[in-house]
Protein backbone atom coordinates (compact mmCIF):
# COMPACT_ATOMS: atom_id res chain seq x y z
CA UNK A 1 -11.11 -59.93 -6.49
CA UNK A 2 -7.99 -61.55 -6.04
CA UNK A 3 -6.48 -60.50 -9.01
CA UNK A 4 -6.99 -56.91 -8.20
CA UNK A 5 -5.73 -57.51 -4.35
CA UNK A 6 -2.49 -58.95 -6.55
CA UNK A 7 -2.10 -56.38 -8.99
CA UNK A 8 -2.09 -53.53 -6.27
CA UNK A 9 0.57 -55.65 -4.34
CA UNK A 10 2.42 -56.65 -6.61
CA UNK A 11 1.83 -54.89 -10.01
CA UNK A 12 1.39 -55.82 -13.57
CA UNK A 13 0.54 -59.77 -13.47
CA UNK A 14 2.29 -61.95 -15.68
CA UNK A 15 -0.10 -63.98 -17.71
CA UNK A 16 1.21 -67.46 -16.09
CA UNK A 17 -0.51 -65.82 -12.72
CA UNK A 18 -3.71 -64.48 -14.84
CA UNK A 19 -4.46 -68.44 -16.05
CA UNK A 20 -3.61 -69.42 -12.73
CA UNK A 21 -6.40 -67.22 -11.16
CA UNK A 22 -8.78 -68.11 -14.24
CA UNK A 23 -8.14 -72.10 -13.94
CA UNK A 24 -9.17 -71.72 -9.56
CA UNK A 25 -11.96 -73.30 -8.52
CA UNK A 26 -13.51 -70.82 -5.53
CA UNK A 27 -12.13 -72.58 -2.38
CA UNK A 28 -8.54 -72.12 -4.36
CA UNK A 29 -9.35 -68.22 -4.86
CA UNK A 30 -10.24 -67.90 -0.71
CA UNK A 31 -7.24 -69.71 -0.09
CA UNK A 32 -4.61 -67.88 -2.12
CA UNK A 33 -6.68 -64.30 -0.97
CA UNK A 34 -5.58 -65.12 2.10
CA UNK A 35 -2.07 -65.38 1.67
CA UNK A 36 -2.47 -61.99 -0.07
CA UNK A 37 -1.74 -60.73 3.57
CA UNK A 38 1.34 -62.74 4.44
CA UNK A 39 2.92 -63.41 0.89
CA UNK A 40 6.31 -61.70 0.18
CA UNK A 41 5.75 -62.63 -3.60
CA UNK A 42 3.55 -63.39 -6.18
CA UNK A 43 4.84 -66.72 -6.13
CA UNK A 44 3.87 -67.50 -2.59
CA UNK A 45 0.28 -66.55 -3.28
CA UNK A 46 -0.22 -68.48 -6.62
CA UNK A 47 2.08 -71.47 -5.47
């Protein structure tokens, strides 16, 4: 879910943020979803 929340933000995902996503453990993915809302960059969310 989060990548697809990311992708329709911010487009295309480079694949540094897809083995991001795939290396999160769950509480990770909640986390980062929720700065989905706030973020003004893909590098906010994933860092």
């Amino acid at each position: 879910m989060l990548r697809r929340l990311l992708e329709r933000r911010f487009g295309d995902l480079p694949d540094w943020a897809v083995s991001r996503i795939a290396a999160a453990d769950t509480l990770a993915l909640e986390e980062r979803s929720l700065r989905v809302l706030d973020a003004a960059s893909l590098d906010e969310v994933l860092h």
